[in-house]
N, C-alpha and C. Protein backbone atom coordinates (compact mmCIF):
# COMPACT_ATOMS: atom_id res chain seq x y z
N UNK A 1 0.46 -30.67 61.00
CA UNK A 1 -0.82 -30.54 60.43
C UNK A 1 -1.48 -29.26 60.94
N UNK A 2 -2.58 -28.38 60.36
CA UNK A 2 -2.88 -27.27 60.69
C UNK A 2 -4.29 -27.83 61.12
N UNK A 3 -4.92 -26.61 61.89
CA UNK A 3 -6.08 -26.77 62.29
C UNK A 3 -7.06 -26.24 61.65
N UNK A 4 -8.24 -26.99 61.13
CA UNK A 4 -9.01 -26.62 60.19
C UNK A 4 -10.08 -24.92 60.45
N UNK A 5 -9.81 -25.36 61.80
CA UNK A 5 -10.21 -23.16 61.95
C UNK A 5 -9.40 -22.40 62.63
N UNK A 6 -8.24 -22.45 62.41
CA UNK A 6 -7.14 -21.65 62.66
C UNK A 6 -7.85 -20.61 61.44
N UNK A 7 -7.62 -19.13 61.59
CA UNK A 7 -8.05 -18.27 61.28
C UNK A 7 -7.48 -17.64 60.39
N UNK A 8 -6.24 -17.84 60.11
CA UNK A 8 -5.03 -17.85 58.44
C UNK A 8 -5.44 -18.93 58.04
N UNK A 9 -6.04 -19.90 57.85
CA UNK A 9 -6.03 -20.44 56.78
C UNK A 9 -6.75 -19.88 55.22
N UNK A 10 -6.48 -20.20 54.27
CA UNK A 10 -6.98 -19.33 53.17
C UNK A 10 -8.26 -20.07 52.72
N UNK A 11 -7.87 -21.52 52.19
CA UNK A 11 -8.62 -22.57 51.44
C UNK A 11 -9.79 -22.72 52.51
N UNK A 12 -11.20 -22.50 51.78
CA UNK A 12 -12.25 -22.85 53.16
C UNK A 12 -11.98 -24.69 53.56
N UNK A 13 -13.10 -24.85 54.53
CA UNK A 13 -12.81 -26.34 54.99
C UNK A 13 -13.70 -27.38 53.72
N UNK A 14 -12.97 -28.42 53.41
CA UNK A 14 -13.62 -29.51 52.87
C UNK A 14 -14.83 -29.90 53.48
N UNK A 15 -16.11 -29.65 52.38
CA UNK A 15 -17.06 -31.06 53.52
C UNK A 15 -17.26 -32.23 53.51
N UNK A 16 -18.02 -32.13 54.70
CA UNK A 16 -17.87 -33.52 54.79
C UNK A 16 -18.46 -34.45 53.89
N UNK A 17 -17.77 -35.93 53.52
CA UNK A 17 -18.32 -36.73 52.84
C UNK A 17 -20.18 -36.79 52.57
N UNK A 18 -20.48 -36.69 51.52
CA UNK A 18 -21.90 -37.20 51.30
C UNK A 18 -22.60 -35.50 51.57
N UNK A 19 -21.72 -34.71 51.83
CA UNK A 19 -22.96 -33.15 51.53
C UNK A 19 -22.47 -32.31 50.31
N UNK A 20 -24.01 -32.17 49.87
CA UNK A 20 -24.12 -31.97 48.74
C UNK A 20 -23.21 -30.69 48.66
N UNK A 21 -22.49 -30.81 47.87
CA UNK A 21 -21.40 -29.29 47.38
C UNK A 21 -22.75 -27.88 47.01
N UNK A 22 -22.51 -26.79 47.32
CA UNK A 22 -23.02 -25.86 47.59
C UNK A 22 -23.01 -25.16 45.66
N UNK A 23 -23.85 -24.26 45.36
CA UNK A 23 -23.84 -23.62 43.81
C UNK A 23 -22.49 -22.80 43.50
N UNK A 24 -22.45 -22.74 42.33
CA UNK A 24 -20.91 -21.75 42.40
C UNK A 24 -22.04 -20.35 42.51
N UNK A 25 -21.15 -19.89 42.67
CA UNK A 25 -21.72 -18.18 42.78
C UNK A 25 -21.99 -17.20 42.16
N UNK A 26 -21.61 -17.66 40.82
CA UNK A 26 -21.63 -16.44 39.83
C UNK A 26 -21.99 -17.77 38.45
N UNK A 27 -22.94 -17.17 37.65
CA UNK A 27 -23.31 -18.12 36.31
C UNK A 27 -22.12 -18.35 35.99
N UNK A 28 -22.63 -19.73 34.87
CA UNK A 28 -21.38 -19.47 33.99
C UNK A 28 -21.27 -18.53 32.93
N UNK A 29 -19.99 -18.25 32.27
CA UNK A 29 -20.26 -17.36 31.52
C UNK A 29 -20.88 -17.45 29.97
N UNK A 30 -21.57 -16.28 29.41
CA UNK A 30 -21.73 -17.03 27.91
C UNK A 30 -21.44 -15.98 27.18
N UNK A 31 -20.97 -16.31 26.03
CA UNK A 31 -20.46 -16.06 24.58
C UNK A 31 -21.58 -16.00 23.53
N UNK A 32 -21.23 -14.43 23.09
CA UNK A 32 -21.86 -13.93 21.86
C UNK A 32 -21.19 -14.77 20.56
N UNK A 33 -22.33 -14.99 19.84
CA UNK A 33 -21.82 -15.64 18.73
C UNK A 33 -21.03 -14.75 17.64
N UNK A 34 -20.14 -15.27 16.64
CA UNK A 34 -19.10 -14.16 16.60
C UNK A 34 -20.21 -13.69 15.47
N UNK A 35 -20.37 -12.39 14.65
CA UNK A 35 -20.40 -11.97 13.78
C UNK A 35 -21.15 -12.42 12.61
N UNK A 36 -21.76 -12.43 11.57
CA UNK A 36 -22.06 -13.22 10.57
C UNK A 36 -21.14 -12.85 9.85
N UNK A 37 -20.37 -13.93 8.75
CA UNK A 37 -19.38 -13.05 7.77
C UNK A 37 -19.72 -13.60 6.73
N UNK A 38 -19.99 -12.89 5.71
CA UNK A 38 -20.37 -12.78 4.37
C UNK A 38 -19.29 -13.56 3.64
N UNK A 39 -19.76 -14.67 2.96
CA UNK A 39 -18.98 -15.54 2.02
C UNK A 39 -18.39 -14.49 0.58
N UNK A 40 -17.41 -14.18 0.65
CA UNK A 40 -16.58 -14.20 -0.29
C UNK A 40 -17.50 -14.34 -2.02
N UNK A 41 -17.16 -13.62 -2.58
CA UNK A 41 -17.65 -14.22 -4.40
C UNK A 41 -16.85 -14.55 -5.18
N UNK A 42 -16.97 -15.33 -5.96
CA UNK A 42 -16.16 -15.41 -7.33
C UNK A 42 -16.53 -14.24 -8.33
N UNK A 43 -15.16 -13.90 -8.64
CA UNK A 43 -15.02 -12.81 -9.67
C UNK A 43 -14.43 -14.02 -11.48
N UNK A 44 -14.72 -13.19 -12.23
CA UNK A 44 -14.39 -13.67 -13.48
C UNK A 44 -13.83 -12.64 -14.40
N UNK A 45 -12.61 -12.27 -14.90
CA UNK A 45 -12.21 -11.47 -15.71
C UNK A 45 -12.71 -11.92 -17.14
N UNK A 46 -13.50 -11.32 -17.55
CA UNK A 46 -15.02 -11.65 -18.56
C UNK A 46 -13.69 -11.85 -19.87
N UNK A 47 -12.92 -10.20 -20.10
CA UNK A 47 -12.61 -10.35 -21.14
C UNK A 47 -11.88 -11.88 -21.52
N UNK A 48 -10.70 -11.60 -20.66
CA UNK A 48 -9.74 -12.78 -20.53
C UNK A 48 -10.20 -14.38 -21.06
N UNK A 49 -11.39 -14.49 -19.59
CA UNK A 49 -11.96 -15.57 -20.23
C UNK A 49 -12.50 -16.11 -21.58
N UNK A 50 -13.15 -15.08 -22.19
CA UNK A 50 -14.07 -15.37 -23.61
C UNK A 50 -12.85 -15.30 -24.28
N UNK A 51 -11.65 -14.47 -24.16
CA UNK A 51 -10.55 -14.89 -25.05
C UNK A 51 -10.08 -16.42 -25.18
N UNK A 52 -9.97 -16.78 -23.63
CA UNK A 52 -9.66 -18.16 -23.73
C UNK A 52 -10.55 -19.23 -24.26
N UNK A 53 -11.85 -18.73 -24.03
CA UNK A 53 -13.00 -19.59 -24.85
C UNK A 53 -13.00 -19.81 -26.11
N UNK A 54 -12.29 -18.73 -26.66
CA UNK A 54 -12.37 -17.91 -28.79
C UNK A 54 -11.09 -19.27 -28.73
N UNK A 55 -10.13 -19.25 -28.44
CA UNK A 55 -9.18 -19.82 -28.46
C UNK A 55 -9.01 -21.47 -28.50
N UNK A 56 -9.97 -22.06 -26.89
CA UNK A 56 -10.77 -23.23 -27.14
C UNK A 56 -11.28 -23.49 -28.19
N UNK A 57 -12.23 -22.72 -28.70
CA UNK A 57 -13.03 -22.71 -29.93
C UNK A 57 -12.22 -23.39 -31.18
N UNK A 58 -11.10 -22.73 -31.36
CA UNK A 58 -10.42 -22.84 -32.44
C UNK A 58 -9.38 -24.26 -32.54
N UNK A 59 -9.36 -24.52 -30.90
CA UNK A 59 -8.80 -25.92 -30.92
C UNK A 59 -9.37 -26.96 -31.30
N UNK A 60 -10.64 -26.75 -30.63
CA UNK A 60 -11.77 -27.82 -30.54
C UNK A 60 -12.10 -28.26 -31.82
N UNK A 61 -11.96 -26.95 -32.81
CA UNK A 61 -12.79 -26.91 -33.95
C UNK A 61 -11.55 -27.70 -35.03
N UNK A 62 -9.93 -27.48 -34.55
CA UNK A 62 -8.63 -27.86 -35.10
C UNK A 62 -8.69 -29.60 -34.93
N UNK A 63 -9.14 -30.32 -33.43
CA UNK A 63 -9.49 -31.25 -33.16
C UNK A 63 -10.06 -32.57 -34.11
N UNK A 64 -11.29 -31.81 -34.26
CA UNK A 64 -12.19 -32.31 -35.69
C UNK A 64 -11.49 -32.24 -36.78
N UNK A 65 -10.82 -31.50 -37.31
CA UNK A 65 -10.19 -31.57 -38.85
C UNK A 65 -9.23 -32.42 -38.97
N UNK A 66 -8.81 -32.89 -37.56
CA UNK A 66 -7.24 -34.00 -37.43
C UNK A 66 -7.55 -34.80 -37.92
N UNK A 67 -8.91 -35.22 -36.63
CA UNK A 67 -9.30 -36.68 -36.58
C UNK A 67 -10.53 -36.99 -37.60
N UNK A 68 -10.87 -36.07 -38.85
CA UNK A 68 -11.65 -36.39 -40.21
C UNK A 68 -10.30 -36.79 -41.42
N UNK A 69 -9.48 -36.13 -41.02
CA UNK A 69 -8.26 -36.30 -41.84
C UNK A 69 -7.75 -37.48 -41.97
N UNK A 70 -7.49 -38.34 -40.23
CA UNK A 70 -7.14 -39.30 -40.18
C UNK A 70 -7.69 -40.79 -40.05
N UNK A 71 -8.70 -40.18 -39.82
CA UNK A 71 -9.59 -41.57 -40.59
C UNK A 71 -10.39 -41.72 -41.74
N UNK A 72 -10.97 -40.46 -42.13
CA UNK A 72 -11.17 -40.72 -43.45
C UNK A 72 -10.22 -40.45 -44.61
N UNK A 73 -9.18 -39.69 -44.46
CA UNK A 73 -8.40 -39.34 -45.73
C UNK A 73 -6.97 -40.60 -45.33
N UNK A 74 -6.36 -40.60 -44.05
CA UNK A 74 -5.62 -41.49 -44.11
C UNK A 74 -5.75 -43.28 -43.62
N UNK A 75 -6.75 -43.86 -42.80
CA UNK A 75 -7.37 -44.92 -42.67
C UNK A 75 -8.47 -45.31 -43.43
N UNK A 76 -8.56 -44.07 -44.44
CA UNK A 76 -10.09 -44.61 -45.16
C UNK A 76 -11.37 -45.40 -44.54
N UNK A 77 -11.55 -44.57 -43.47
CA UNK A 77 -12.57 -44.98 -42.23
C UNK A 77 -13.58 -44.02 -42.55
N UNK A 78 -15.01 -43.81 -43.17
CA UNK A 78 -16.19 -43.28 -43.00
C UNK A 78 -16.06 -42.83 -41.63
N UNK A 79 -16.62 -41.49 -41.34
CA UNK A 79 -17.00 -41.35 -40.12
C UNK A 79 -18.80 -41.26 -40.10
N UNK A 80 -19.28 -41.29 -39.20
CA UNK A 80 -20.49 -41.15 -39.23
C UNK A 80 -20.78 -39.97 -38.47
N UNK A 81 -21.13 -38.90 -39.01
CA UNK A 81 -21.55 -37.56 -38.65
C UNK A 81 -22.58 -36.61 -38.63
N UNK A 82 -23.37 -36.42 -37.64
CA UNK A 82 -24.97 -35.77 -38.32
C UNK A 82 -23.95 -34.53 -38.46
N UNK A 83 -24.96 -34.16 -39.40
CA UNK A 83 -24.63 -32.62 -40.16
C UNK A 83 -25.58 -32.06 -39.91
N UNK A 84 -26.10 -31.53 -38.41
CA UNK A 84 -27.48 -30.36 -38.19
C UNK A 84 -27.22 -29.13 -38.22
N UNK A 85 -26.05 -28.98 -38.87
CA UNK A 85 -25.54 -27.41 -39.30
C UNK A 85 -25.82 -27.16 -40.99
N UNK A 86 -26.19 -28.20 -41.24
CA UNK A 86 -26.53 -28.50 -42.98
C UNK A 86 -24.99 -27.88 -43.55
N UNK A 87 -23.84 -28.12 -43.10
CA UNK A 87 -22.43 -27.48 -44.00
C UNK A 87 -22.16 -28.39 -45.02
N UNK A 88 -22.75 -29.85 -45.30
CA UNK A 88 -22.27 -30.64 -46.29
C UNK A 88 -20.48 -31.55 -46.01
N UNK A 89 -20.04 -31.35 -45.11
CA UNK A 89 -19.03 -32.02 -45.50
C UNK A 89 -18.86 -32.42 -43.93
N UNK A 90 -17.76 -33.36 -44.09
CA UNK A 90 -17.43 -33.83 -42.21
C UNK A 90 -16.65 -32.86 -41.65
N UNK A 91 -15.93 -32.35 -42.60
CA UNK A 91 -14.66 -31.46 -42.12
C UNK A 91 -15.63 -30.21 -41.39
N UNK A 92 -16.19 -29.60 -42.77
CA UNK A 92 -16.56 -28.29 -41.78
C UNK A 92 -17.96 -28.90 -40.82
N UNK A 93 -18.39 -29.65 -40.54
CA UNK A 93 -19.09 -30.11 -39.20
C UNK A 93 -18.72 -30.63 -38.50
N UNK A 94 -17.40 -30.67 -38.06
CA UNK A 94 -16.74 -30.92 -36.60
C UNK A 94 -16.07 -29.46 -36.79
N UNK A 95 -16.07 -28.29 -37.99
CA UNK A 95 -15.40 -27.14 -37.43
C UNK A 95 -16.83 -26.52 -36.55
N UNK A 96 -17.35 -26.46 -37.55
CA UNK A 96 -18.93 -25.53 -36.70
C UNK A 96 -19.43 -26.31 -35.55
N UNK A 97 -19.33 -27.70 -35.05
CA UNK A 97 -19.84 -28.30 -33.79
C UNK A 97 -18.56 -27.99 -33.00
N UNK A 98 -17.26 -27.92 -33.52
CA UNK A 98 -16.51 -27.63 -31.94
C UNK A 98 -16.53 -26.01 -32.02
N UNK A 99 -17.01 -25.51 -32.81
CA UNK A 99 -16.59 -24.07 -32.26
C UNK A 99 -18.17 -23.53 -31.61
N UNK A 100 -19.12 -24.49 -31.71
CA UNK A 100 -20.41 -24.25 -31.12
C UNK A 100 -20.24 -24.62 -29.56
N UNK A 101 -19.72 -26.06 -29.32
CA UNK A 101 -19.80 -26.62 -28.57
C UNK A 101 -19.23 -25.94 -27.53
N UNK A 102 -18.12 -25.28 -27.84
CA UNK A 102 -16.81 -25.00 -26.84
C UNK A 102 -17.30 -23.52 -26.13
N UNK A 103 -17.89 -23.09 -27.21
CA UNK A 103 -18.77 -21.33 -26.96
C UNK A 103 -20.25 -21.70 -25.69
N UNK A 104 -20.91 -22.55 -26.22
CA UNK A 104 -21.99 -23.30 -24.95
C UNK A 104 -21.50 -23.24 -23.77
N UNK A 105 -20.07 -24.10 -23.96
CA UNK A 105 -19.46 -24.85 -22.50
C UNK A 105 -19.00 -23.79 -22.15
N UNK A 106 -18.36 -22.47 -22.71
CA UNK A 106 -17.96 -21.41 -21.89
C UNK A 106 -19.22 -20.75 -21.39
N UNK A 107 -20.09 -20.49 -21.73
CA UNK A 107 -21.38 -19.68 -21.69
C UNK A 107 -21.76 -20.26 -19.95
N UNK A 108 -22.07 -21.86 -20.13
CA UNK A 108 -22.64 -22.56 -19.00
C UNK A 108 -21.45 -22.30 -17.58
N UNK A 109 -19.91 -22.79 -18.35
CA UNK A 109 -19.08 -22.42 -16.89
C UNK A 109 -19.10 -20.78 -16.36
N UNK A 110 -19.77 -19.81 -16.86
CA UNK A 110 -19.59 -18.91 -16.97
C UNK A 110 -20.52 -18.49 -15.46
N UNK A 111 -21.81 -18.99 -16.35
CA UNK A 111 -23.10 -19.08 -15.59
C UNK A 111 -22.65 -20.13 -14.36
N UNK A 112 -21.98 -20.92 -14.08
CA UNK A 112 -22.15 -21.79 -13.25
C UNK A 112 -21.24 -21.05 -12.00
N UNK A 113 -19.62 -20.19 -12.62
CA UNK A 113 -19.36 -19.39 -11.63
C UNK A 113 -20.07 -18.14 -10.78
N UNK A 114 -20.97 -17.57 -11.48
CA UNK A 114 -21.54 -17.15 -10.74
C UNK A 114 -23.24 -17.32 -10.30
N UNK A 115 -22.83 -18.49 -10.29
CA UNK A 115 -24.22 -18.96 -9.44
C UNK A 115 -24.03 -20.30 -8.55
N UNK A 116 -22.52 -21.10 -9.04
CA UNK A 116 -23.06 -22.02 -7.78
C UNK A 116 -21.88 -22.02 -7.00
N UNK A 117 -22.41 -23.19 -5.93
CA UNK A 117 -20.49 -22.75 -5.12
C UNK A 117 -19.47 -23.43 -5.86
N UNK A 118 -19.37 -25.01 -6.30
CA UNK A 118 -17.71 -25.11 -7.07
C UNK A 118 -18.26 -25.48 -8.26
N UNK A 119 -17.71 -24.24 -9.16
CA UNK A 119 -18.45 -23.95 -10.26
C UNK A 119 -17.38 -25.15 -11.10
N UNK A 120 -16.02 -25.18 -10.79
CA UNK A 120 -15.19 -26.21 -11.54
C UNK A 120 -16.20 -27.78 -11.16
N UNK A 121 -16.11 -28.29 -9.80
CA UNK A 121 -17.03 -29.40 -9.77
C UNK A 121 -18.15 -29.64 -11.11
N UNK A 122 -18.91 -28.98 -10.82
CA UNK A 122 -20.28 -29.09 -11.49
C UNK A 122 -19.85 -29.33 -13.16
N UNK A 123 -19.01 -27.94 -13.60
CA UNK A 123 -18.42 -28.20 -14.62
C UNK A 123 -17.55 -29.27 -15.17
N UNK A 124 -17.35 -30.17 -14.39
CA UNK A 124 -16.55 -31.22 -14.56
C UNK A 124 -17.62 -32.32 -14.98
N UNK A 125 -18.40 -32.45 -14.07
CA UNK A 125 -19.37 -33.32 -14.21
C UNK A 125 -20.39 -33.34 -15.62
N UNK A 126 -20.53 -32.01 -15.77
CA UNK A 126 -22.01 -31.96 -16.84
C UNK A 126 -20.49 -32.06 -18.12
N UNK A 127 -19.61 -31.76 -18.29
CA UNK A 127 -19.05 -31.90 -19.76
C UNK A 127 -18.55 -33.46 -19.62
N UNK A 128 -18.28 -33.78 -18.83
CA UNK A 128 -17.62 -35.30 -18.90
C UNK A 128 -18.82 -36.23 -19.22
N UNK A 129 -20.12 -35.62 -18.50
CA UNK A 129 -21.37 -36.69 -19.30
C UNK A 129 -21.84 -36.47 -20.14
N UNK A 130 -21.91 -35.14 -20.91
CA UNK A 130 -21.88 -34.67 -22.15
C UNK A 130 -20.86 -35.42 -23.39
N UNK A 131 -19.71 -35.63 -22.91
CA UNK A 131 -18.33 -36.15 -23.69
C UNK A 131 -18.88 -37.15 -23.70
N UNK A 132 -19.73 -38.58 -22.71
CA UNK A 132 -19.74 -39.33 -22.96
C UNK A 132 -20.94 -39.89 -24.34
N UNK A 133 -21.95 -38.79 -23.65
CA UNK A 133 -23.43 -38.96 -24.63
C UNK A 133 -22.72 -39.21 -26.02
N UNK A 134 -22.05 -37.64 -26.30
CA UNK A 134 -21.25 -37.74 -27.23
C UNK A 134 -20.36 -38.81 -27.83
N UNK A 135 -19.83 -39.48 -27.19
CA UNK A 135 -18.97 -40.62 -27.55
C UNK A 135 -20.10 -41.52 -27.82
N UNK A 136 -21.11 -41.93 -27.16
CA UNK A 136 -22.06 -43.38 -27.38
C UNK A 136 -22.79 -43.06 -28.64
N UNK A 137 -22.98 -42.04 -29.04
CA UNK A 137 -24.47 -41.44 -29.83
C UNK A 137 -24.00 -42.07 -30.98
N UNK A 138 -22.68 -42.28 -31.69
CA UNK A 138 -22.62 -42.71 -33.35
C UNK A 138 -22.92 -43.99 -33.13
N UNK A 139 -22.88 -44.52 -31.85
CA UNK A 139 -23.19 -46.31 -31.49
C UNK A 139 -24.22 -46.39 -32.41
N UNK A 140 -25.67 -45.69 -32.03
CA UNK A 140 -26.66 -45.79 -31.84
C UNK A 140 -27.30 -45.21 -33.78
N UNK A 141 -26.18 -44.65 -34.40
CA UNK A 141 -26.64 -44.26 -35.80
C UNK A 141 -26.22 -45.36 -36.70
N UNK A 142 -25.43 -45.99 -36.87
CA UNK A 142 -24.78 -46.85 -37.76
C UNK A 142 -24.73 -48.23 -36.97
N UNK A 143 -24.37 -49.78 -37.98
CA UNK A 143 -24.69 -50.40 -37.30
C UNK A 143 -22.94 -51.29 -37.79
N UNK A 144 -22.29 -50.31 -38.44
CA UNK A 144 -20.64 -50.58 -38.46
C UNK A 144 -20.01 -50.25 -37.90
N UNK A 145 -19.85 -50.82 -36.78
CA UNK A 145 -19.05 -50.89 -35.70
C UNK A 145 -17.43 -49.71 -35.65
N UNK A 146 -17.06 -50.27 -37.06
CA UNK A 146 -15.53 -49.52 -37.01
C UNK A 146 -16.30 -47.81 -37.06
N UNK A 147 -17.15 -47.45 -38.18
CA UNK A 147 -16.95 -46.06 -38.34
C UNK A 147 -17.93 -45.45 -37.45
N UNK A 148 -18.10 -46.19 -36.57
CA UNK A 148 -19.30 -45.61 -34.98
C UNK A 148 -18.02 -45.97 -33.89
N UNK A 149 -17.02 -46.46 -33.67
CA UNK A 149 -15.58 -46.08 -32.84
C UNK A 149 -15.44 -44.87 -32.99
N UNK A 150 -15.07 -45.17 -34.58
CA UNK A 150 -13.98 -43.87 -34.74
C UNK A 150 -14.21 -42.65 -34.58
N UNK A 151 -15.52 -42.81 -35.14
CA UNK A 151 -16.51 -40.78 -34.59
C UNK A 151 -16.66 -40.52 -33.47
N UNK A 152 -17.15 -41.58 -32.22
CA UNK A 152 -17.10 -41.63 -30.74
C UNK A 152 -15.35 -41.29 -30.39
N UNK A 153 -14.53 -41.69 -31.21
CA UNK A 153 -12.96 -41.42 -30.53
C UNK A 153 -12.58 -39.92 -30.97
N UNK A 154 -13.28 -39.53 -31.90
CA UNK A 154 -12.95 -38.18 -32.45
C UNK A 154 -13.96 -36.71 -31.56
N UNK A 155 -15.47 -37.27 -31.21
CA UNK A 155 -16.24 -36.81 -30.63
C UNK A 155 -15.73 -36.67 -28.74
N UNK A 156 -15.06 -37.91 -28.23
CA UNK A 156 -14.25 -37.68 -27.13
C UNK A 156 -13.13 -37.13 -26.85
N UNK A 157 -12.19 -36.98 -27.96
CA UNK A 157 -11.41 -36.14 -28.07
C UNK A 157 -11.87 -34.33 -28.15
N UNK A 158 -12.74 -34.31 -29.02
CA UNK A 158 -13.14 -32.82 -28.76
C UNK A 158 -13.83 -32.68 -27.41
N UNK A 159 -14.70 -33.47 -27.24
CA UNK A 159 -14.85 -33.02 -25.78
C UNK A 159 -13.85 -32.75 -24.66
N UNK A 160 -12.81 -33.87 -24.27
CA UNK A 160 -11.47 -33.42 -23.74
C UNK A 160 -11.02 -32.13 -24.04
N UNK A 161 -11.09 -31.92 -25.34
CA UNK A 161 -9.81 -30.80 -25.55
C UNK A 161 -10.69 -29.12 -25.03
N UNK A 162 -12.07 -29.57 -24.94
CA UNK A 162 -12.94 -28.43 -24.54
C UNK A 162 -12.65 -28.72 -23.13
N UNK A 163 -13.08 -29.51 -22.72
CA UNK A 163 -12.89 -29.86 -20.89
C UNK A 163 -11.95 -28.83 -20.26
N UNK A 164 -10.74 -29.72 -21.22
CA UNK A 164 -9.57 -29.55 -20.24
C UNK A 164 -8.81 -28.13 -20.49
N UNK A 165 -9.33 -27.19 -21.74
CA UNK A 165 -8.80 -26.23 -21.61
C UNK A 165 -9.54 -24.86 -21.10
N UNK A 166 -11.48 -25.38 -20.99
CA UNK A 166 -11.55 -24.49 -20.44
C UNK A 166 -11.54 -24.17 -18.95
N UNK A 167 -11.43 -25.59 -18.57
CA UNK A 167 -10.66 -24.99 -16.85
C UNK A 167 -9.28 -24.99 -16.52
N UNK A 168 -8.68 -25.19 -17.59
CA UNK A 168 -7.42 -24.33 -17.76
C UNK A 168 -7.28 -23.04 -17.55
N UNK A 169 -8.42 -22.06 -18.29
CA UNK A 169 -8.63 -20.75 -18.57
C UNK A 169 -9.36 -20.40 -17.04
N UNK A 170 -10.17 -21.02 -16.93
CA UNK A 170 -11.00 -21.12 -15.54
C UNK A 170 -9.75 -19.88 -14.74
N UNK A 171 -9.58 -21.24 -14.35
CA UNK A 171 -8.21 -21.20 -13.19
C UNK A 171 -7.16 -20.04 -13.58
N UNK A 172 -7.17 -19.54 -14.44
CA UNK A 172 -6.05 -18.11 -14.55
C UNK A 172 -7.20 -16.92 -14.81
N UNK A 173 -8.26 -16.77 -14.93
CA UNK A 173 -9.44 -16.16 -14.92
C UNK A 173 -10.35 -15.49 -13.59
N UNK A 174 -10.84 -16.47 -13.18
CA UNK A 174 -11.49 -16.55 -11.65
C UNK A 174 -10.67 -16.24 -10.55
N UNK A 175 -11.05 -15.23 -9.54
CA UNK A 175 -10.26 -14.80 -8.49
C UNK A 175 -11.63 -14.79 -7.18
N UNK A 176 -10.94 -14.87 -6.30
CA UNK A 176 -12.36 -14.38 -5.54
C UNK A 176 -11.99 -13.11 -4.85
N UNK A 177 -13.24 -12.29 -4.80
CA UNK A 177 -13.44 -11.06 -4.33
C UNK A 177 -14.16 -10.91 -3.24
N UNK A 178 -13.50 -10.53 -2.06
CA UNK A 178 -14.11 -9.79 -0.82
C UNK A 178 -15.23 -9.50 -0.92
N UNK A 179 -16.17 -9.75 0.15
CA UNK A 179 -17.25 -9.53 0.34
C UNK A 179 -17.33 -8.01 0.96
N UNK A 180 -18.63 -7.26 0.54
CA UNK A 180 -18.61 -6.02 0.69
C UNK A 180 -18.55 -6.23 2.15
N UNK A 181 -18.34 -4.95 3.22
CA UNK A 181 -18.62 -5.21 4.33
C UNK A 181 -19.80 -4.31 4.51
């Protein structure tokens, strides 16, 4: 055993039980907070996109002519359709409401990428409760059940086919871009 003041020893002496341990000697240290770093933006290749929108458009608007075809020309199912485009017929008012509709919904995801943070979220949400308004609303015009389905199944279908292709386009469109430094 060594002797606690032998004069090589390195380690000072332990104290004794019950005294209070002495301050360390030097603060502790502290840390600068790192940096602020500028969040990143979403970019949108404008052309690209509105191409893919023109394109939506033309589906959306293809959508409607199926499903007027197939229930009124081949199930002989009335649809029930406001016509606030005054075009006179069902056919061309599901062409002019999906090629309206689909041009809106690009306009709004457009606006929504560059203004909120998950511009797909939000966009998911406002067309899917839109699709639904859409689907309930012929409930609420007619009180025949079959040809207030069938316009709600034709009205949810165009909404889908707008949904789902314009964040299709989204997603090969949108990049994000470095924040200036």
């Amino acid at each position: 055993m060594t002797d606690p003041q032998e004069p090589t020893r390195r380690m000072p002496p332990v104290p004794p039980q019950g005294a209070p341990t002495p301050p360390p000697t030097q603060p502790p240290p502290t840390y600068a907070a790192p940096p602020a770093r500028q969040q990143d933006r979403w970019t949108l290749e404008a052309g690209r996109f509105w191409a893919g929108a023109a394109a939506t458009a033309a589906v959306a608007a293809l959508v409607g002519v199926v499903g007027t075809i197939v229930f009124e020309q081949i199930l002989s199912i009335d649809l029930v359709v406001q016509d606030v485009f005054g075009i006179g017929s069902h056919v061309g008012a599901y062409v002019v409401g999906g090629i309206v509709a689909s041009l809106l919904a690009a306009g709004l995801l457009h606006l929504l990428v560059a203004s909120t943070p998950r511009p797909r979220a939000f966009f998911g949400w406002i067309i899917g409760l839109l699709t639904v308004v859409a689907t309930l609303l012929p409930l609420t015009w007619t009180s025949d059940l079959t040809s207030a389905l069938s316009t709600g199944g034709v009205n949810l279908l165009v909404g889908i086919a707008i949904w789902s292709l314009l964040t299709g386009v989204l997603g090969w469109t949108m990049h994000r871009a470095p924040a200036a430094a």
